[in-house]
Protein backbone atom coordinates (compact mmCIF):
# COMPACT_ATOMS: atom_id res chain seq x y z
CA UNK A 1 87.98 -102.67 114.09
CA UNK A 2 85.91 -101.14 111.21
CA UNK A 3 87.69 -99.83 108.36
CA UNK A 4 85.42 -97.20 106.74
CA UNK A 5 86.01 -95.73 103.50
CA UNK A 6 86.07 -92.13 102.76
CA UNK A 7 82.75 -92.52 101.11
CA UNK A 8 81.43 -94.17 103.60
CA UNK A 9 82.82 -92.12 106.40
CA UNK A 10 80.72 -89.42 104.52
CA UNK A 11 77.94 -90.70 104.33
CA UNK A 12 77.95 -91.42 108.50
CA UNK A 13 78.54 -88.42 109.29
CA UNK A 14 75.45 -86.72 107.08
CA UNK A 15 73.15 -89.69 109.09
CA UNK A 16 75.16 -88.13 112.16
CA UNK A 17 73.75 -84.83 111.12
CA UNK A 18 70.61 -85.85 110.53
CA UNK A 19 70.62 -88.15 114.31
CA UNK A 20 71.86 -84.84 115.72
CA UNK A 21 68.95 -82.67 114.40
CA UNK A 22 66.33 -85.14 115.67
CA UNK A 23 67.32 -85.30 119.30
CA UNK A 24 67.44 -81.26 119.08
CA UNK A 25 64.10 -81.03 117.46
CA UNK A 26 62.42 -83.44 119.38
CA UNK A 27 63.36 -82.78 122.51
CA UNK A 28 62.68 -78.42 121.98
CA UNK A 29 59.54 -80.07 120.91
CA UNK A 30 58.26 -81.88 123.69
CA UNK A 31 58.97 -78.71 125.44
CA UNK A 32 56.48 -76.45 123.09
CA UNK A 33 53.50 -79.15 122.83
CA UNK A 34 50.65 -78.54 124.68
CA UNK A 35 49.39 -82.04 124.20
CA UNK A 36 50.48 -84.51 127.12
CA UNK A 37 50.39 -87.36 124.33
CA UNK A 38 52.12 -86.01 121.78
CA UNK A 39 54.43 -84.60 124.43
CA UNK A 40 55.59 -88.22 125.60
CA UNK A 41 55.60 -89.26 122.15
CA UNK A 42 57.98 -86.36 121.01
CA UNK A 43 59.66 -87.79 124.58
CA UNK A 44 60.51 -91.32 123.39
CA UNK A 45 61.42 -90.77 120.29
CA UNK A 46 64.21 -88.41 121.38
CA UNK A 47 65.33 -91.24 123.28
CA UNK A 48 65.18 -93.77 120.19
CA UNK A 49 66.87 -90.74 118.21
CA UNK A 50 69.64 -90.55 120.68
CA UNK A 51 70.03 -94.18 120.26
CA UNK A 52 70.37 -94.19 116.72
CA UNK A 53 73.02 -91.52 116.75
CA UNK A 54 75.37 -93.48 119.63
CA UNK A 55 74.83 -96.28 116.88
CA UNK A 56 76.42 -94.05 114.52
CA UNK A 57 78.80 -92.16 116.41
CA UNK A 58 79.73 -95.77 117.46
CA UNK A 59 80.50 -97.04 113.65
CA UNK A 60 82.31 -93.64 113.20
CA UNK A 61 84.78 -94.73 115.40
CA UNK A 62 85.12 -98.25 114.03
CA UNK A 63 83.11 -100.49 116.22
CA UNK A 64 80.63 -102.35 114.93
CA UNK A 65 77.39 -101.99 116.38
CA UNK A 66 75.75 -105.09 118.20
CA UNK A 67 72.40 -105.58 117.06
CA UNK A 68 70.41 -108.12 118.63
CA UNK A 69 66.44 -109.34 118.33
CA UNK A 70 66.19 -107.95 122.13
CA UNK A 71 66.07 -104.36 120.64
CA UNK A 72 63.37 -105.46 118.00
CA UNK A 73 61.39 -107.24 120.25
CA UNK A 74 61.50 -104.10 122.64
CA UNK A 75 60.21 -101.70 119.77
CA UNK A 76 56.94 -104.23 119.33
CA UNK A 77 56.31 -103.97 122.56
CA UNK A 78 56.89 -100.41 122.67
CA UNK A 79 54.91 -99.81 119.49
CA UNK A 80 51.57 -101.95 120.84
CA UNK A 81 51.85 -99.29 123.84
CA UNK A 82 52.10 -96.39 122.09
CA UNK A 83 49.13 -96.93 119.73
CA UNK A 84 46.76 -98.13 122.30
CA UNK A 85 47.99 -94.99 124.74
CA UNK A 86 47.17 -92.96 121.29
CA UNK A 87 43.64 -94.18 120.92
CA UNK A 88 42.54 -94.03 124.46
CA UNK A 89 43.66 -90.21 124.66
CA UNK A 90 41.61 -87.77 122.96
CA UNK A 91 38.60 -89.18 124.26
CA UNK A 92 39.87 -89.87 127.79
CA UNK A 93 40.72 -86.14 127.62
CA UNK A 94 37.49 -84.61 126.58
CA UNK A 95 35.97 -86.39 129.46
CA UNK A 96 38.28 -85.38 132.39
CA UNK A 97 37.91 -81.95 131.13
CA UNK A 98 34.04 -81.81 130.62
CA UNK A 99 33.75 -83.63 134.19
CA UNK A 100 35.97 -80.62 135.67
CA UNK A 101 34.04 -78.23 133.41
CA UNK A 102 36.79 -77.01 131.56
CA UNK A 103 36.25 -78.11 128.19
CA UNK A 104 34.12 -74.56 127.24
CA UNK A 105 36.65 -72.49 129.39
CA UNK A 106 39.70 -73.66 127.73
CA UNK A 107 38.15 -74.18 124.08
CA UNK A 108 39.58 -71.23 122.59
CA UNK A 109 42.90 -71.47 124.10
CA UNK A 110 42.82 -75.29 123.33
CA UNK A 111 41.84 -74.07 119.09
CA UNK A 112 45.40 -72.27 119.01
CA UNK A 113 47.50 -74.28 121.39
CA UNK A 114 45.77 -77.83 119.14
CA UNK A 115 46.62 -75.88 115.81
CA UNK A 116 50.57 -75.73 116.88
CA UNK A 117 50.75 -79.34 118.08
CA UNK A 118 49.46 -80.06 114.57
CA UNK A 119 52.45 -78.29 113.00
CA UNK A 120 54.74 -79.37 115.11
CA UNK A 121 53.44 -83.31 114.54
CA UNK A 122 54.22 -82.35 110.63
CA UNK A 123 57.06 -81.18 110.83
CA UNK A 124 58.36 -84.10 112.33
CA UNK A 125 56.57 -86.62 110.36
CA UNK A 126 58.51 -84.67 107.17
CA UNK A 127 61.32 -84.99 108.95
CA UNK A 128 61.32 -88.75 109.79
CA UNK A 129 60.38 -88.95 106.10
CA UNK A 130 63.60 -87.72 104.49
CA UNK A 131 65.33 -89.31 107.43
CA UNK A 132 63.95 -92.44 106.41
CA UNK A 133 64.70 -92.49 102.88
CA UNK A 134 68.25 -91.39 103.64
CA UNK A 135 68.97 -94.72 105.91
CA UNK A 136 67.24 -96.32 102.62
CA UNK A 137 69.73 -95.10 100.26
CA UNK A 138 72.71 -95.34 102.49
CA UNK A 139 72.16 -98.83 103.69
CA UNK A 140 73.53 -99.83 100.06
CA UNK A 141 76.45 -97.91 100.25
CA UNK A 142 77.81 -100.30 103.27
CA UNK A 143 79.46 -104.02 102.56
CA UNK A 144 79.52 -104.63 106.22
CA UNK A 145 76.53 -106.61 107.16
CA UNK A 146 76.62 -105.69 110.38
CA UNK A 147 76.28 -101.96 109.31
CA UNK A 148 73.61 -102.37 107.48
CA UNK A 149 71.88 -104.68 109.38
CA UNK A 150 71.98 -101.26 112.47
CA UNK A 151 70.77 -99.26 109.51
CA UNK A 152 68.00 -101.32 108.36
CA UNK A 153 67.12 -101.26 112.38
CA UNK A 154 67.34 -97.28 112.14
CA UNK A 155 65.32 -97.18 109.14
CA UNK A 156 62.41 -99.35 110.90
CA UNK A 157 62.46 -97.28 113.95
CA UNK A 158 62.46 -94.05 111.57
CA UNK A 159 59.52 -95.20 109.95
CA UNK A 160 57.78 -96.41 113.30
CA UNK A 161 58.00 -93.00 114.15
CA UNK A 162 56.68 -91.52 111.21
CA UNK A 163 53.27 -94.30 111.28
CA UNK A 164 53.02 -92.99 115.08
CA UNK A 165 53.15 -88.81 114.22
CA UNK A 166 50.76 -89.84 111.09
CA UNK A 167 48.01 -91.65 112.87
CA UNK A 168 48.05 -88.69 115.86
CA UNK A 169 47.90 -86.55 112.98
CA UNK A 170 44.92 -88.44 111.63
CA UNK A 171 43.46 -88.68 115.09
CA UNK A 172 43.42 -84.90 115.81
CA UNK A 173 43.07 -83.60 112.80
CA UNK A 174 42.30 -83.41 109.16
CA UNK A 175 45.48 -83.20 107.35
């Protein structure tokens, strides 16, 4: 059993907070975006966020989580996916629509419906950010190695997140 200080119980329940706040957001996301890319992506990562706050909520009640290279290996794999779906899209897109004839039809629609996407990509990438530096900062706060070893996990996952919003971001826009 775990024995967590009051600091430390503190500081869990702030990354609890912040876990709790990136399931919500990403999954009312994926809901508003238009985009069926950035839709999955805002998808999956409410999945990995979901994860990361059963890690917590798990170290809150004094288990220690089990990390294991499995998980890393599967967020390679998942990564390598994820980029190549990314760069296959927008052109992939533009064709089916142009072959249907709907790329004229829908381009003003498209203009407003592209422009929210957009903000809701950045608003998640500044999330992810402070997210990120939080697990950063609270990963030294932790003598258990096992604790820090799930944060320093986290904090890779947080920042895979944050590469994947910044390239779509790059990819359909100019920031």
């Amino acid at each position: 059993m775990l024995q967590l200080t009051q600091r430390e119980r503190g500081l869990l329940e702030d990354q609890q907070s912040h876990e709790q706040l990136c399931v919500y957001k990403y999954k009312s996301y994926a809901q508003q975006a238009q985009d069926p890319v950035l839709k999955q992506m805002f998808q999956k990562h409410a999945q990995h966020e979901q994860q990361h706050l059963n890690t917590v909520n798990q170290i809150l009640s004094g288990q220690v989580p089990a990390m294991n290279q499995q998980q890393g290996q599967q967020l390679g794999q998942q990564q390598g996916q994820q980029q190549q779906s990314m760069q296959q899209s927008p052109n992939m897109q533009q064709q089916n629509m142009a072959s249907q004839g709907l790329l004229s039809s829908v381009a003003g629609s498209s203009s407003q419906a592209n422009e929210d996407d957009l903000q809701l990509c950045r608003d998640m990438l500044v999330t992810e950010q402070y997210i990120s530096s939080s697990y950063d900062s609270a990963i030294f706060q932790f003598n258990n190695p096992q604790v820090r070893q799930a944060f320093n996990h986290i904090q890779k996952e947080e920042q895979q997140h944050g590469q994947e919003l910044l390239q779509y971001l790059q990819q359909n826009s100019i920031m």
